[in-house]
Protein backbone atom coordinates (compact mmCIF):
# COMPACT_ATOMS: atom_id res chain seq x y z
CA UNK A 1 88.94 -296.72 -2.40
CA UNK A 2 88.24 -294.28 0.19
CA UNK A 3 84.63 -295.19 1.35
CA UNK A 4 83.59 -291.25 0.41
CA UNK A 5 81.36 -290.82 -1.95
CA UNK A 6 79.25 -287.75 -3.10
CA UNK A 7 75.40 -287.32 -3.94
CA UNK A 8 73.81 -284.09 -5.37
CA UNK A 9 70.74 -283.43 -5.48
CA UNK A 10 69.76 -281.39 -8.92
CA UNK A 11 65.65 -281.56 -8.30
CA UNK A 12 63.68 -278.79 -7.34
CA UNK A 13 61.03 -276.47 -9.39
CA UNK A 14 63.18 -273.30 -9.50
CA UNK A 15 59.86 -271.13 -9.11
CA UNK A 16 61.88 -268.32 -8.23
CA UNK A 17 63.42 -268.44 -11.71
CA UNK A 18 60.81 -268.78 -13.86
CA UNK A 19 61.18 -273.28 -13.58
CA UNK A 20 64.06 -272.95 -15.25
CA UNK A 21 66.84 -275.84 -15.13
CA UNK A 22 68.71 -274.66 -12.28
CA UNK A 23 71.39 -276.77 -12.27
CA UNK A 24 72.33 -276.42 -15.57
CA UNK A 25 72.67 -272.55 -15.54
CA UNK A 26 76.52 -271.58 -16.00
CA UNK A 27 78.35 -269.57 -13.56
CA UNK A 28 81.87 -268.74 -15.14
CA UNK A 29 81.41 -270.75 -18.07
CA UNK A 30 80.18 -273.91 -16.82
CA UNK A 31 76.88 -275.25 -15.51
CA UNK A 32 76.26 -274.99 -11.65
CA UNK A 33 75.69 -278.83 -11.43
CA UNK A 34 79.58 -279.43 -13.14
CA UNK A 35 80.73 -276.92 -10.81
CA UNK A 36 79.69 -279.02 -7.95
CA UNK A 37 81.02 -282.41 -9.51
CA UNK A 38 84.09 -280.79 -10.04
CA UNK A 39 84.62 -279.82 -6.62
CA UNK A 40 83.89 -283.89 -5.29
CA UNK A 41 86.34 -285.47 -8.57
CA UNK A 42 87.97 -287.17 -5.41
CA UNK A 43 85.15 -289.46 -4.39
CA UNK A 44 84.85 -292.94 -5.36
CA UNK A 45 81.21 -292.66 -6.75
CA UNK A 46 79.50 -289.38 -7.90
CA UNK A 47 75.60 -289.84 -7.75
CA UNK A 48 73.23 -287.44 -9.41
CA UNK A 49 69.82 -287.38 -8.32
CA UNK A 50 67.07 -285.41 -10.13
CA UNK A 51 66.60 -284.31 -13.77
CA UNK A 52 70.48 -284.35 -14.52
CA UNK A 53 71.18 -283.45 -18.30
CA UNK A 54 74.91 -285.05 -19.76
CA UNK A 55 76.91 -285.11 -16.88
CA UNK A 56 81.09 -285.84 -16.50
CA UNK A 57 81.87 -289.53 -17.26
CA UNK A 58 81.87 -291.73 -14.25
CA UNK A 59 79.13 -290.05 -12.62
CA UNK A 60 75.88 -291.91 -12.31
CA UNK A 61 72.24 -290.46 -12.03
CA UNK A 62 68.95 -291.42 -10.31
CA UNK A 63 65.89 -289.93 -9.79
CA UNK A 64 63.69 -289.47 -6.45
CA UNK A 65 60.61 -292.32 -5.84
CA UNK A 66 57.96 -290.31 -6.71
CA UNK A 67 59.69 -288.02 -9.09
CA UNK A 68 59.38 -284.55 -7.08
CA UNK A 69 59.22 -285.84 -4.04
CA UNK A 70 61.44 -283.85 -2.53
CA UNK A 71 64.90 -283.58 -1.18
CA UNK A 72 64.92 -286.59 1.43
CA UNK A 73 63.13 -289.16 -1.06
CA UNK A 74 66.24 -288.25 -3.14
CA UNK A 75 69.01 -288.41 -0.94
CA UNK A 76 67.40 -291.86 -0.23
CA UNK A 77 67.38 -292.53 -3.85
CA UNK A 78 70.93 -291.35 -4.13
CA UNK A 79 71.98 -293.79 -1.36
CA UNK A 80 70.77 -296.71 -2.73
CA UNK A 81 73.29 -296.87 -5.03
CA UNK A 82 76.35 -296.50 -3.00
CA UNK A 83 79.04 -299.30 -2.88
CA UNK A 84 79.01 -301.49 0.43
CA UNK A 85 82.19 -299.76 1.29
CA UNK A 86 80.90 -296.65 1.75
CA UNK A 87 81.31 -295.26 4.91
CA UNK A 88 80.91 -291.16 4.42
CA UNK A 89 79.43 -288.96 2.07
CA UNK A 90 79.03 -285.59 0.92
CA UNK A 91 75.39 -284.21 0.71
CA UNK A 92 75.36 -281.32 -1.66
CA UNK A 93 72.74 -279.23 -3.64
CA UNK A 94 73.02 -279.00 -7.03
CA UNK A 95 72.80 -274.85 -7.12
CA UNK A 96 75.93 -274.11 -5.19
CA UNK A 97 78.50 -273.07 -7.72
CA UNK A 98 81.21 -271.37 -5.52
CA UNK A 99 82.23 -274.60 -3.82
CA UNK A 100 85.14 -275.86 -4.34
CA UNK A 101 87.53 -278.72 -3.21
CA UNK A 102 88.85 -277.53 -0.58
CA UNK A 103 85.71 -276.51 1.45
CA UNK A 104 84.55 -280.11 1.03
CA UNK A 105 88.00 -281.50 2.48
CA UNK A 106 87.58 -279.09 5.59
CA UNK A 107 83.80 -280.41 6.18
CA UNK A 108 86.00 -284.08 5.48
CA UNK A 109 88.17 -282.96 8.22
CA UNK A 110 85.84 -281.66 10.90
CA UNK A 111 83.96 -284.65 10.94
CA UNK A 112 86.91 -286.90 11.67
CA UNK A 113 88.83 -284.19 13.93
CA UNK A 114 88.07 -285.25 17.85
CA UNK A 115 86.25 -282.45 19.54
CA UNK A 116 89.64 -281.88 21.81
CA UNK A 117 91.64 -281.47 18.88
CA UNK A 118 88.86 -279.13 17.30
CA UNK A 119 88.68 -276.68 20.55
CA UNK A 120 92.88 -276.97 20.51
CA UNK A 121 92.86 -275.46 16.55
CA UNK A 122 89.94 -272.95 17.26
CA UNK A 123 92.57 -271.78 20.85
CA UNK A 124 95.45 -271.18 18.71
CA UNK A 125 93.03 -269.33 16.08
CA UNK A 126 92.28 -267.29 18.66
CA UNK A 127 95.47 -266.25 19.84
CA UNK A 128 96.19 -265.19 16.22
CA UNK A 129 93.71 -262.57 15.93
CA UNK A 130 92.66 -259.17 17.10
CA UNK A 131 90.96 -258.87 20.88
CA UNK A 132 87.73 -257.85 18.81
CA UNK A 133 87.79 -260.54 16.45
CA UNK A 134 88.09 -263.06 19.22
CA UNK A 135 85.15 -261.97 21.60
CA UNK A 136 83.48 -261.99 18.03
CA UNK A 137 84.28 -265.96 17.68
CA UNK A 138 83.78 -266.57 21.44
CA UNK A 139 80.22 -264.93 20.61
CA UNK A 140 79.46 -267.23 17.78
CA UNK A 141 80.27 -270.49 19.36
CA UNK A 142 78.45 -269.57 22.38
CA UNK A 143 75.63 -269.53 19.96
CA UNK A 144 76.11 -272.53 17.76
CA UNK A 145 77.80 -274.96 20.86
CA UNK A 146 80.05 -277.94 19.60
CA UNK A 147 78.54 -281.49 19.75
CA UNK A 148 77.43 -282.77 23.09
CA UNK A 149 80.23 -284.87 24.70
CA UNK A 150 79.51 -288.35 24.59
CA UNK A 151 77.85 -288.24 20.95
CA UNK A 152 79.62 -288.99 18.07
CA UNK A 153 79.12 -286.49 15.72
CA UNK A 154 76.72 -287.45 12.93
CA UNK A 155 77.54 -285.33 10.05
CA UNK A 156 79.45 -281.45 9.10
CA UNK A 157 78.15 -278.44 8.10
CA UNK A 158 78.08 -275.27 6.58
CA UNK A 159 77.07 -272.22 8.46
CA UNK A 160 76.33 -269.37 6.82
CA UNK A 161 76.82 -265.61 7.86
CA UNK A 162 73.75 -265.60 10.36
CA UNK A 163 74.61 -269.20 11.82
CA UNK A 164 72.11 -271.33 9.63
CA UNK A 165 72.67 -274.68 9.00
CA UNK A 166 73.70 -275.11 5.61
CA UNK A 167 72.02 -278.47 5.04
CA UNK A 168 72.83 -279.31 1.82
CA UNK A 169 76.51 -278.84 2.14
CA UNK A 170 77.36 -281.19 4.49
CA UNK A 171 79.50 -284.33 5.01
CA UNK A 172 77.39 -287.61 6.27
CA UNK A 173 79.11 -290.61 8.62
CA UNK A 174 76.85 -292.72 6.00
CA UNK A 175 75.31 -295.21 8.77
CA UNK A 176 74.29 -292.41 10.68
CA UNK A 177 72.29 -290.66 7.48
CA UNK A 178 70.68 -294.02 6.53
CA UNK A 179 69.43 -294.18 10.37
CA UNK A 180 68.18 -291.09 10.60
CA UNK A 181 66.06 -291.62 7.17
CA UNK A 182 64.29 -294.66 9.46
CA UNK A 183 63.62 -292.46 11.97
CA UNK A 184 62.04 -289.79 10.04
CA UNK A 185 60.22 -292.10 7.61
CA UNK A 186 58.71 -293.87 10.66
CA UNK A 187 57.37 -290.72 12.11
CA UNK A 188 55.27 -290.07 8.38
CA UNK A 189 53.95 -293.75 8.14
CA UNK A 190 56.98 -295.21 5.92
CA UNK A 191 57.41 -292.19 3.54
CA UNK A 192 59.89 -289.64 2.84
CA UNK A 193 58.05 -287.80 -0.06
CA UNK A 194 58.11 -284.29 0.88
CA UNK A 195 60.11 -284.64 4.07
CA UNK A 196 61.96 -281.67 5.10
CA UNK A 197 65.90 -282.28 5.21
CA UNK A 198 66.30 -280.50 8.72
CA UNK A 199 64.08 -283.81 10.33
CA UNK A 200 67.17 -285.69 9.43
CA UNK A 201 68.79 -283.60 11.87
CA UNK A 202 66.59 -284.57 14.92
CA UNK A 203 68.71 -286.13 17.97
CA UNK A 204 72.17 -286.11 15.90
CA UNK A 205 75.63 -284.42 17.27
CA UNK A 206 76.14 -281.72 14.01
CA UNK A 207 79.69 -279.85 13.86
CA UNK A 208 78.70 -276.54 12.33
CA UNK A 209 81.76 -275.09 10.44
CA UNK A 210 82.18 -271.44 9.34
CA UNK A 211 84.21 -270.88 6.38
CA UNK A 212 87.21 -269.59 6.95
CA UNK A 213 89.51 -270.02 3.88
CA UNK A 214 90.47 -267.96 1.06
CA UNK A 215 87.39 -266.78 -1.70
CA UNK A 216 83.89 -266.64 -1.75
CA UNK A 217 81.22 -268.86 0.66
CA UNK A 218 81.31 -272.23 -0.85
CA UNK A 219 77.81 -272.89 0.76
CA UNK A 220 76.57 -270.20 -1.40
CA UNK A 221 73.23 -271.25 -3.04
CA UNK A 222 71.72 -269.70 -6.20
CA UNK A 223 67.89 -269.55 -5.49
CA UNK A 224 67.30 -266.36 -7.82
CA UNK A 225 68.52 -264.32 -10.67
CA UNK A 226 70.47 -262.30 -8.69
CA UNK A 227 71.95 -265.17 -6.60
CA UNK A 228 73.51 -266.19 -10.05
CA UNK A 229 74.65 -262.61 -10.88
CA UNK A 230 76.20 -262.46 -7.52
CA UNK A 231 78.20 -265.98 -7.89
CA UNK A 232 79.23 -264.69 -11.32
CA UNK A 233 81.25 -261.72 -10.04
CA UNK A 234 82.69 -264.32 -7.34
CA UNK A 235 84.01 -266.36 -9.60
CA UNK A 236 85.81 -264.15 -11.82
């Protein structure tokens, strides 16, 4: 046992294709939803929350209190079930068929590197690269700052190209997730239904990480028809 566990969220009305079942849509030959179980087959428990279809043996499904209540009611749904020994876990959406293992292990690995250690790696990444590139980094961090000092950083992220939050491709310290859902449930009189994930974020130290390995985004969502076309000709 680990303590890491996983929970994917596969809700959602996919207006934007027609209401179609998102998640089960296949990108290289297998639905979006596997794609993301696949890339968390390390975690002790795999929770699916939402309208799942068959899904891998071993993984267990849930669904959101009221049904279509929205992302936070299910990532409270999806934490209910968790083990007692559970002590981090991987928020992911259910549409994001390029990720893979090893972009969850690096989101695994920022939230337990030390800030020091963190600003040591991103020196020596520096020192590696081109004068341009580097003013280019020093630019981006400038505008996405590490952590305040003091705080211990709540959960990692995604960013994407443009420096937005990728929400639903994080890694959770899981005491900090479940106190954040108080907090934002007692600012809407006890409810989550319909809550917006970034409230979750309010007054928490984030580490934003930008992708930096080999292949295609791994936070890359698939929102439209074209999104899916797109992640198709990544993953050939």
């Amino acid at each position: 046992m680990t303590g890491y566990a996983a929970v994917v969220l596969a809700g959602g009305a996919a207006r934007r294709m027609g209401g179609v079942d998102k998640p089960a849509r296949p990108v290289g030959g297998r639905p979006m939803l596997h794609r993301v179980l696949a890339a968390v087959a390390d975690a002790d428990q795999r929770i699916v929350v939402g309208p799942s279809g068959p899904v891998p043996g071993g993984v267990r499904t849930t669904r959101e209190e009221p049904p279509g209540g929205g992302p936070v009611a299910a990532i409270a749904a999806g934490l209910a079930l968790l083990d007692p020994g559970t002590t981090t876990v991987a928020l992911l959406a259910a549409d994001l068929p390029l990720l893979t293992a090893a972009a969850v292990t690096e989101l695994r690995r920022a939230l337990d590197t030390p800030a020091a250690e963190r600003e040591h790696d991103r020196a020596a990444e520096r020192e590696r690269e081109p004068a341009a590139d580097r003013e280019l980094d020093r630019a981006t961090e400038r505008a996405s700052a590490l952590p305040p000092r003091g705080l211990t950083v709540a959960l990692a992220c995604y960013v994407d190209g443009d420096g937005r939050r990728q929400q639903l491709c994080a890694v959770w310290r899981l005491p900090a997730l479940r106190a954040a859902l108080d907090r934002l449930a007692a600012t809407r009189g006890g409810t989550l239904d319909g809550a917006p994930v970034r409230g979750l974020l309010t007054g928490v130290a984030v580490r934003e990480v930008s992708w930096s390995g080999s292949g295609p985004p791994p936070w890359f969502d698939c929102d439209t028809d074209e999104d899916v076309r797109r992640a198709e000709e990544w993953s050939r």
